[in-house]
Protein backbone atom coordinates (compact mmCIF):
# COMPACT_ATOMS: atom_id res chain seq x y z
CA UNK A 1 0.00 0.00 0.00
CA UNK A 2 0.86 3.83 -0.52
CA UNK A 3 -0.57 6.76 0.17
CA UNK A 4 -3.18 7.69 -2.44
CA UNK A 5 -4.91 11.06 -1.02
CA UNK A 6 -5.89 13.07 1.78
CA UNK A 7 -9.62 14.24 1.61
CA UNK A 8 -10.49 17.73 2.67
CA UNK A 9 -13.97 18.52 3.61
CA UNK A 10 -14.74 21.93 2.37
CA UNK A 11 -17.89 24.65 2.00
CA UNK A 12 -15.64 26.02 -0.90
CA UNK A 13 -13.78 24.02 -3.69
CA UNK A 14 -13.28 26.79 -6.08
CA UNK A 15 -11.25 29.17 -3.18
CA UNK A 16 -9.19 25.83 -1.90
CA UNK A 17 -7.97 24.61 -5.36
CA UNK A 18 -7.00 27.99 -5.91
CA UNK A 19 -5.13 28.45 -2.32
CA UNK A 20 -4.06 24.76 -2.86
CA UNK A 21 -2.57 25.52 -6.61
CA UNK A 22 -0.59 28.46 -5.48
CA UNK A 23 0.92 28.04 -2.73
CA UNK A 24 1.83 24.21 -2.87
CA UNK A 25 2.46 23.73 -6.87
CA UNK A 26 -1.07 21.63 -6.72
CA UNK A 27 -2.94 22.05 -9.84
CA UNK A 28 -6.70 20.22 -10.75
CA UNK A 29 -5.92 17.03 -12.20
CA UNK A 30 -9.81 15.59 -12.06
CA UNK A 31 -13.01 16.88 -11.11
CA UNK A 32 -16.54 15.31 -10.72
CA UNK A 33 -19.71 15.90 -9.18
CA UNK A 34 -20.38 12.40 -7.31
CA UNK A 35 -22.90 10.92 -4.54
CA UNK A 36 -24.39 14.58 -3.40
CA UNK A 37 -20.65 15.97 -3.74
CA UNK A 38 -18.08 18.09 -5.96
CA UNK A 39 -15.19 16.67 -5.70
CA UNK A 40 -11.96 18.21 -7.31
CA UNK A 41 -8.49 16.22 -6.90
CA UNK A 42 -5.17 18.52 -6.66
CA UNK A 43 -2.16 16.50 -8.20
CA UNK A 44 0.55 16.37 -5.28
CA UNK A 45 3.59 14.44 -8.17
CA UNK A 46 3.47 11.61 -4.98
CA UNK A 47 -0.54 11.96 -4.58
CA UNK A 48 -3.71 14.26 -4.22
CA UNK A 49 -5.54 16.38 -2.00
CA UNK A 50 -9.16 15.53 -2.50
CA UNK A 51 -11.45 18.56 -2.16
CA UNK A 52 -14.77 17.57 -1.02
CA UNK A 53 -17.91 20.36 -1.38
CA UNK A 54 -21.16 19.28 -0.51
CA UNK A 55 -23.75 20.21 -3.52
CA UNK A 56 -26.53 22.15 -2.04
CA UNK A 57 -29.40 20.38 -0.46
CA UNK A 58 -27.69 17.72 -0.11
CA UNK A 59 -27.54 15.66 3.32
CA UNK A 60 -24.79 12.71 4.15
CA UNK A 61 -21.42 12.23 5.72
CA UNK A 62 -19.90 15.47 4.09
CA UNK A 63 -22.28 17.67 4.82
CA UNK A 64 -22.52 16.24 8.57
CA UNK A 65 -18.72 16.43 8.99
CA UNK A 66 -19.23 19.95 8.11
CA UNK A 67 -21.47 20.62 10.33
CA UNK A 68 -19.60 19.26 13.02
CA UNK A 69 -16.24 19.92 12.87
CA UNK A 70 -15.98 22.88 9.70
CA UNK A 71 -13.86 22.54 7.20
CA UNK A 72 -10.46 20.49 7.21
CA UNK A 73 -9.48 17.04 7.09
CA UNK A 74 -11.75 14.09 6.90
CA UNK A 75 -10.06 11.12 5.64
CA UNK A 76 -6.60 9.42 4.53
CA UNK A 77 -6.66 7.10 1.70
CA UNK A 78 -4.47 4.05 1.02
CA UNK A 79 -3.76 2.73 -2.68
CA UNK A 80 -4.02 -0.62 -2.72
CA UNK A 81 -3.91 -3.16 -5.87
CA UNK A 82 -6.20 -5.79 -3.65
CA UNK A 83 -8.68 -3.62 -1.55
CA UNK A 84 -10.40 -7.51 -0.73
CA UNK A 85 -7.03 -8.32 0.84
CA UNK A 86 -6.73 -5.22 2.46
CA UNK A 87 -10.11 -5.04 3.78
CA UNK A 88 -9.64 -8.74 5.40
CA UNK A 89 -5.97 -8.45 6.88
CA UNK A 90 -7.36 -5.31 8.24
CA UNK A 91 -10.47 -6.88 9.67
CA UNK A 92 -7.90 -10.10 10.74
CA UNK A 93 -5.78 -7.28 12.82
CA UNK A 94 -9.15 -5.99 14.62
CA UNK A 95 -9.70 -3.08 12.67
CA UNK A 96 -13.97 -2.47 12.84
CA UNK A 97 -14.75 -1.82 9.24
CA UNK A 98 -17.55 0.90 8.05
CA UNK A 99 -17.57 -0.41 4.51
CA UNK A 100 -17.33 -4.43 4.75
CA UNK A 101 -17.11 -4.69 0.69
CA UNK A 102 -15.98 -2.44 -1.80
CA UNK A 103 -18.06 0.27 -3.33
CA UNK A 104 -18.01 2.59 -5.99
CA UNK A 105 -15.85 6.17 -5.27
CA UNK A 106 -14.38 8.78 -7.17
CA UNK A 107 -12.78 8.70 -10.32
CA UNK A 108 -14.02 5.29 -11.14
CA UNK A 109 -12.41 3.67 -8.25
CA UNK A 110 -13.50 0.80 -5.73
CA UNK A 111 -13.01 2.14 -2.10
CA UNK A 112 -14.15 0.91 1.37
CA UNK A 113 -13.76 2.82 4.88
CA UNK A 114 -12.10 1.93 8.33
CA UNK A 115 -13.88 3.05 11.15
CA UNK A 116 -11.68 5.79 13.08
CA UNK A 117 -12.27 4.07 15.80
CA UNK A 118 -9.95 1.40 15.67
CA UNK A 119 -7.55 3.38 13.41
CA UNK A 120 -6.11 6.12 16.08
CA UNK A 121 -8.83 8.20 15.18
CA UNK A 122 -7.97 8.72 11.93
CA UNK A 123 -10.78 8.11 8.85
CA UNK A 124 -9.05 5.11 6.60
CA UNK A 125 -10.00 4.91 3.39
CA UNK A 126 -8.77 1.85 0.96
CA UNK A 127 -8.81 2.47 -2.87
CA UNK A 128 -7.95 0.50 -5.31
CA UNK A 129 -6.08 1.38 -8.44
């Protein structure tokens, strides 16, 4: 596994790619508008920054984080070429899984979630490439 991303809730894409682009030599390299989100990736050379903006209206973990905590980091994400393997070796080291199968993510991808729980409280994400 590598790192893949880091996911950054956000109530404004447009103002954090720009930030992102300038000051850290991070320009757009995909954007999408998936599950109730905009999502804009900022190429990193070694990985992303995923920018994560709530459309309007819409209600789910994005908006909720929001909500919650503001804007700022939600989630690290793990390539992986297996994301079955890695989802059982980390279920087999007693890691509680939110996602216990793959689903569809971003950019055409398969991901699945660890629950921050059991991860230091940090929000896990497996995707594989």
């Amino acid at each position: 596994m590598q790192f893949d991303h880091a996911g950054v809730a956000t109530d404004d894409a447009d103002g954090l790619a720009t930030l992102y682009e300038t000051a850290f030599d991070a320009p757009v390299a995909h954007e999408e508008t998936f599950d109730g989100l905009r999502v804009v990736f900022l190429d990193l050379g070694n990985g992303y920054f995923e920018l994560l903006e709530p459309l309007p209206d819409t209600e789910g973990a994005i908006p909720s984080y929001l909500d919650r905590h503001g804007p700022g980091l939600h989630h690290v994400a793990l390539a992986t070429e297996d994301i079955e393997g890695a989802l059982a070796d980390a279920r087999a080291a007693g890691v509680d899984l939110i996602d216990e199968s793959p689903r569809p993510g971003a950019w055409g991808h398969e991901v699945a979630f660890c629950h921050p729980n059991s991860t230091g409280g940090v929000l896990v994400e497996f995707v594989e490439h």
